[in-house]
Protein backbone atom coordinates (compact mmCIF):
# COMPACT_ATOMS: atom_id res chain seq x y z
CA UNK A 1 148.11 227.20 184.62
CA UNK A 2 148.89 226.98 188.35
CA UNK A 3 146.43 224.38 190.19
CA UNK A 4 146.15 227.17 193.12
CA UNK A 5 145.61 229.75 190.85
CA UNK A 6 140.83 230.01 190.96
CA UNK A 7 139.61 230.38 188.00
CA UNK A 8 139.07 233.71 186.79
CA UNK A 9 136.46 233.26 183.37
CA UNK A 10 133.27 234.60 184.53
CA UNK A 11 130.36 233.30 185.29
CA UNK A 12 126.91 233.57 183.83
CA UNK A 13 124.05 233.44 186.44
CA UNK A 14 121.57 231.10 185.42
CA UNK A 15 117.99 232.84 186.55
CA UNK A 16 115.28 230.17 187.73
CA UNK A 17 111.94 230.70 187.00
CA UNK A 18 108.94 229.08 188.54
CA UNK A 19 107.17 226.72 186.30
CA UNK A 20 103.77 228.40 184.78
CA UNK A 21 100.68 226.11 184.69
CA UNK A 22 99.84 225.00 181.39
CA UNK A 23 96.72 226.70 180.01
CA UNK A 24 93.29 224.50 178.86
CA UNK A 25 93.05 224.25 175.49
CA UNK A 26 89.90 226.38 173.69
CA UNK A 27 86.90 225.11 172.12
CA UNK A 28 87.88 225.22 168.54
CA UNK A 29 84.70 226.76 165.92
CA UNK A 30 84.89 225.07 162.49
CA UNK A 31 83.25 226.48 159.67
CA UNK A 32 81.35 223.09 159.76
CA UNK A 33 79.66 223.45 163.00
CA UNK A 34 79.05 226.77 162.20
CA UNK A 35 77.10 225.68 159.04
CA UNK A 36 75.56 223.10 160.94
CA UNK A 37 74.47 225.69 163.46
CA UNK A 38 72.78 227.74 160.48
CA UNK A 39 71.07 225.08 159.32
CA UNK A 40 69.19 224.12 162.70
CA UNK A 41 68.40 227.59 163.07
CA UNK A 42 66.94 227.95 159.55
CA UNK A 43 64.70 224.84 160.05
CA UNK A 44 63.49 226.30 163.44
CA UNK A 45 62.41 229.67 161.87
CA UNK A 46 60.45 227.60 158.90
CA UNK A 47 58.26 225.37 161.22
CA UNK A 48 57.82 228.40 163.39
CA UNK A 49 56.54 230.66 159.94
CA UNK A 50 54.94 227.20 158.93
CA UNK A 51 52.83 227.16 162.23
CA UNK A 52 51.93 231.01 162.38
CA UNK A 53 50.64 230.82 158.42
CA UNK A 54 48.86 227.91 157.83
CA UNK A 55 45.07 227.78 157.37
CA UNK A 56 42.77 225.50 160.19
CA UNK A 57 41.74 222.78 159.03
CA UNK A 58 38.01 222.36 158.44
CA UNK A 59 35.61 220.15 161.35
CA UNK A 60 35.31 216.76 160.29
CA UNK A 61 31.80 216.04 158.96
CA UNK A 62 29.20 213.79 160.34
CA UNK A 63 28.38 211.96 157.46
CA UNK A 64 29.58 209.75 155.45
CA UNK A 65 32.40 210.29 152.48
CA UNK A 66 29.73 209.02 149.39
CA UNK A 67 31.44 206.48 146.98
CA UNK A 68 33.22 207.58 144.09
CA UNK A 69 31.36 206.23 140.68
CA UNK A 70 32.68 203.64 138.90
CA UNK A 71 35.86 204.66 136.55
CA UNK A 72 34.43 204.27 133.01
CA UNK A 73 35.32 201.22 131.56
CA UNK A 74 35.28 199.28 135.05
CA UNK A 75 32.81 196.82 134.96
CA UNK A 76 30.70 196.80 138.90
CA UNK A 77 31.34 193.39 140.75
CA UNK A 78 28.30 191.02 140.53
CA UNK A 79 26.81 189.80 143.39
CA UNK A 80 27.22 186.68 144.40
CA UNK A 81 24.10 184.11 144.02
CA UNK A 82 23.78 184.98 148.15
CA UNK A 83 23.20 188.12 147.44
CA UNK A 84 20.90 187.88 144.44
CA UNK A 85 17.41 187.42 147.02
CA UNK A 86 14.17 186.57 145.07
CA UNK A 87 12.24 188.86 145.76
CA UNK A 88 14.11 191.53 145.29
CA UNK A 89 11.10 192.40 142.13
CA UNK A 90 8.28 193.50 144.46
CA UNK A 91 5.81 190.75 144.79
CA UNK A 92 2.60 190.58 142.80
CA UNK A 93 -1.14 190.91 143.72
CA UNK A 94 -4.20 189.70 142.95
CA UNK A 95 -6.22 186.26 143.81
CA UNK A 96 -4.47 183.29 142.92
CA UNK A 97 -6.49 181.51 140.03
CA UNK A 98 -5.06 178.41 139.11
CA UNK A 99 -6.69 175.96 141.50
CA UNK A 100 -5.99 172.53 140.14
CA UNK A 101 -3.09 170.71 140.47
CA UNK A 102 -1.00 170.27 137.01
CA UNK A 103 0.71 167.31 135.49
CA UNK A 104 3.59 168.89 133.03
CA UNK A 105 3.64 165.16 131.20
CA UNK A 106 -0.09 165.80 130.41
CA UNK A 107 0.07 169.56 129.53
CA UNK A 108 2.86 169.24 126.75
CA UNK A 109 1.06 168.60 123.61
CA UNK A 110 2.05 165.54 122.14
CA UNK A 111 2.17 166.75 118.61
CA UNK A 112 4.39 169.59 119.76
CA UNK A 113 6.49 167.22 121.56
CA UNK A 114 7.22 165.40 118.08
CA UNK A 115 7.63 168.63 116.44
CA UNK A 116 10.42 169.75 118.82
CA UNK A 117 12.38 166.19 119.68
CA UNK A 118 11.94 164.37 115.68
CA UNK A 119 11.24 160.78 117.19
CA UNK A 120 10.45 161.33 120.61
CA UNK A 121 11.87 158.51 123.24
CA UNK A 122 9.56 157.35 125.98
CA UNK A 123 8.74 160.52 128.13
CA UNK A 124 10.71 160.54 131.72
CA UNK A 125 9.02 161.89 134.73
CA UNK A 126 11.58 162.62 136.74
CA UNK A 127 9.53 164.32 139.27
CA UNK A 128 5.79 165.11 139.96
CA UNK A 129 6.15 168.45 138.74
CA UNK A 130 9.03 167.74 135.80
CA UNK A 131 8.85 165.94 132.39
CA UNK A 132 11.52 165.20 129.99
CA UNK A 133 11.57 163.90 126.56
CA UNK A 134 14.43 163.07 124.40
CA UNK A 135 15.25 162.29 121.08
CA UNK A 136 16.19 158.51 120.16
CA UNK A 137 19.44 157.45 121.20
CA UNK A 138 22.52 157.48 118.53
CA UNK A 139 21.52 153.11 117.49
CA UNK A 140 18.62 155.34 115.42
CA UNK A 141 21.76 156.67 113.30
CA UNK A 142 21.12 159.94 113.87
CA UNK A 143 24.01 163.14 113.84
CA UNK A 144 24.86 164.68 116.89
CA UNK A 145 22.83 168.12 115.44
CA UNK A 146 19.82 165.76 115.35
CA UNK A 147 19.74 165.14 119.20
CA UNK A 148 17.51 167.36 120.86
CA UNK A 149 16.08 167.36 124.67
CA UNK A 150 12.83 169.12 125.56
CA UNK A 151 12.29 169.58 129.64
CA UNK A 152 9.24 170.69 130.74
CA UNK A 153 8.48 171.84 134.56
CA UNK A 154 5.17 173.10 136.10
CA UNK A 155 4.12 174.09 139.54
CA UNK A 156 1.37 175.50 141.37
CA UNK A 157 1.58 177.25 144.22
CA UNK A 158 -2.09 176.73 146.00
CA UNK A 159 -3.94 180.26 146.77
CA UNK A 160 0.10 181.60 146.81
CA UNK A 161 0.58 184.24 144.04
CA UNK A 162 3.65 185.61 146.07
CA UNK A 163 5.45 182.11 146.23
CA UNK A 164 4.88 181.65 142.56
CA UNK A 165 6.74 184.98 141.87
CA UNK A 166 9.61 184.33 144.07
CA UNK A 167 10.07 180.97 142.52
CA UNK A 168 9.65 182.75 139.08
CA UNK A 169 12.53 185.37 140.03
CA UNK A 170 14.97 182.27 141.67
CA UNK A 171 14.49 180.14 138.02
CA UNK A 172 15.59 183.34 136.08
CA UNK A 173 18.49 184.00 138.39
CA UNK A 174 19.50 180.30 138.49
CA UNK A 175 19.41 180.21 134.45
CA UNK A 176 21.68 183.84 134.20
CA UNK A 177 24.73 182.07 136.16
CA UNK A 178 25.36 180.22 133.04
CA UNK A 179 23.86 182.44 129.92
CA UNK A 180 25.28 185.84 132.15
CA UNK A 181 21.99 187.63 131.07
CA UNK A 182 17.79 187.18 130.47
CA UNK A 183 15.75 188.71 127.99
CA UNK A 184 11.75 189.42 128.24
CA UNK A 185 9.91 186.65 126.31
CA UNK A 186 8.38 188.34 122.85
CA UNK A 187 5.47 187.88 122.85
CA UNK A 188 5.27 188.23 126.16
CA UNK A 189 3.35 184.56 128.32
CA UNK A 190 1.16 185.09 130.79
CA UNK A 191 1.72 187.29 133.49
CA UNK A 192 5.82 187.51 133.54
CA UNK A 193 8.19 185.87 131.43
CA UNK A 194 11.86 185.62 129.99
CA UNK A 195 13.96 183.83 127.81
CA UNK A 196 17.65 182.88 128.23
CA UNK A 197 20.31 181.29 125.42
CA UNK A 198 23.73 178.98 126.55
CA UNK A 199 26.21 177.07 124.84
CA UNK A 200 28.14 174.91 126.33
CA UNK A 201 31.85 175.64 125.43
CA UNK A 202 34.49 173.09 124.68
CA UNK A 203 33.69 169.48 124.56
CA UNK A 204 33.49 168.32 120.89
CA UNK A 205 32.49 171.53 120.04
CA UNK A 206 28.92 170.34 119.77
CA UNK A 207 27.41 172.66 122.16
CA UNK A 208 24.86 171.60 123.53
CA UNK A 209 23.09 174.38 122.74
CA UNK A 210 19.59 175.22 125.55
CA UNK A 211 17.29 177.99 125.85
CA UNK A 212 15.37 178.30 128.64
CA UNK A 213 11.65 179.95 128.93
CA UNK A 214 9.98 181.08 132.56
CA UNK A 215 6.28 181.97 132.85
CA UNK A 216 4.55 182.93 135.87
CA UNK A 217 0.66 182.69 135.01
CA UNK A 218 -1.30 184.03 138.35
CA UNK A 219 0.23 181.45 141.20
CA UNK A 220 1.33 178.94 138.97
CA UNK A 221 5.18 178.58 137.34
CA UNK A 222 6.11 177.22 134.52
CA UNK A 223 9.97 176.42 133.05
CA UNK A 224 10.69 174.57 129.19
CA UNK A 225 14.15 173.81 128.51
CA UNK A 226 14.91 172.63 125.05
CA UNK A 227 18.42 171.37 124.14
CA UNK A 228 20.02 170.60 120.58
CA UNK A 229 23.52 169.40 120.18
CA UNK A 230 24.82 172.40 118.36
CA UNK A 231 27.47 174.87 118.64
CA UNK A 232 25.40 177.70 117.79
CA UNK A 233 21.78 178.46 116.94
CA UNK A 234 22.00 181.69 114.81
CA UNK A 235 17.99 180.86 113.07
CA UNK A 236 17.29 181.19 117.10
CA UNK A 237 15.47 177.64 116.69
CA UNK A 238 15.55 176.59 120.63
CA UNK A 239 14.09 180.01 121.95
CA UNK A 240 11.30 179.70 119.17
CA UNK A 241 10.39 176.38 120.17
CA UNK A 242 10.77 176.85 123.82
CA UNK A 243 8.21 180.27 123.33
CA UNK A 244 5.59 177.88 121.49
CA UNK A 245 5.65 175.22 124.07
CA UNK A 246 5.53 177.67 127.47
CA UNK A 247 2.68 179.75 125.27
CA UNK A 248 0.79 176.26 124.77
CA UNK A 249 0.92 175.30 128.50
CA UNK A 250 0.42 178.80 129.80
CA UNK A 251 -3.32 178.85 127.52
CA UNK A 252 -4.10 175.51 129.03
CA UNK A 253 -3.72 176.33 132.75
CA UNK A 254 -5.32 179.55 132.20
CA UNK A 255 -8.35 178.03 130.59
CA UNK A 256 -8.47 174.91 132.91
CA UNK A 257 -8.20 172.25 130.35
């Protein structure tokens, strides 16, 4: 090919174009935003049919929700000795007739004394108005069954039939912590009385055994312990002997002797 010769292949014109702007992309729906969606709306239309539907509720009342009983078998708390007041038994009343003042030491019969405690040790005053007996100590080779202890307290409450009550009602409570319940005394003593039966639990197994009397006679009080070392007393022995020894005392303050 000559080098003067121009090139004779055609040529291809190249068109330019001016560069377009590139378009934003669009917000892409997913089926799950769309559920999503749904699901707000569904919730909205419920508490809005919710609202519309629902009944008012009723004015609060002015007094007090009352206590539901007891389920059965539930046993109710018991109060605490705090809460147990004397005289929560109204108080008696009448003129106060016991006007002398009483020596418990001098009002136990002394045969009955020996009946109840066998062989009878020197009597203890342990206070003015308290006297204790007990049987001879264990050198008189005596059983443990054959020890017995007979308490006997009096008290008058000058011209004060009210004071004698509420000390009647305190001796009774004092004596349930222990025995957990009281009994009327049969035959009834005086004006009020009760009866009460403990054993001791544990120990040697020997009890003791103690029932416990309370009289009230008019504005005087009287309490008889009597105490065997024994694990049970099924021929109710104690409370028998207890009953005859309040009923003794009771007849002699009544009568003055």
């Amino acid at each position: 090919m000559n080098p003067n010769q121009r090139d004779q292949s055609p040529t291809v014109a190249v068109q330019r174009t001016a560069p377009t702007q590139q378009s934003r992309p669009g917000l892409r729906v997913t089926p799950v935003m769309l559920g999503a969606a749904m699901t707000v709306v569904v919730l909205m239309l419920f508490t809005v049919v919710f609202l519309l539907t629902r009944e008012p509720e009723p004015a609060a009342s002015a007094t007090p929700a009352a206590t539901p009983p007891a389920q059965a078998g539930t046993a109710a708390p018991e109060p605490s000795p705090s809460e147990q007041s004397p005289t929560s038994e109204p108080a008696p009343t009448g003129p106060a007739t016991i006007t002398k003042e009483a020596d418990p030491c001098a009002l136990a019969d002394e045969d009955l004394v020996k009946k109840l405690t066998l062989y009878p040790d020197d009597k203890s005053q342990i206070r003015a108005d308290e006297c204790e007996w007990s049987t001879l100590p264990r050198g008189a080779s005596l059983p443990d069954n054959m020890s017995f202890q007979l308490r006997v307290y009096v008290k008058v409450f000058p011209g004060d039939v009210a004071a004698a009550h509420e000390q009647h009602v305190a001796q009774r409570q004092e004596a349930v912590l222990l025995a957990r319940d009281s009994s009327p005394a049969d035959p009834p003593i005086g004006d009020s009385s009760w009866t009460t039966r403990f054993t001791m639990p544990g120990g040697t197994g020997n009890g003791p055994t103690t029932a416990t009397v309370g009289v009230r006679v008019s504005n005087a009080v009287i309490q008889v312990v009597y105490q065997r070392r024994v694990p049970e007393d099924p021929s109710d022995r104690l409370t028998k002997g207890a009953l005859e020894m309040a009923t003794a005392i009771a007849t002699k303050l009544g009568t003055g002797d």
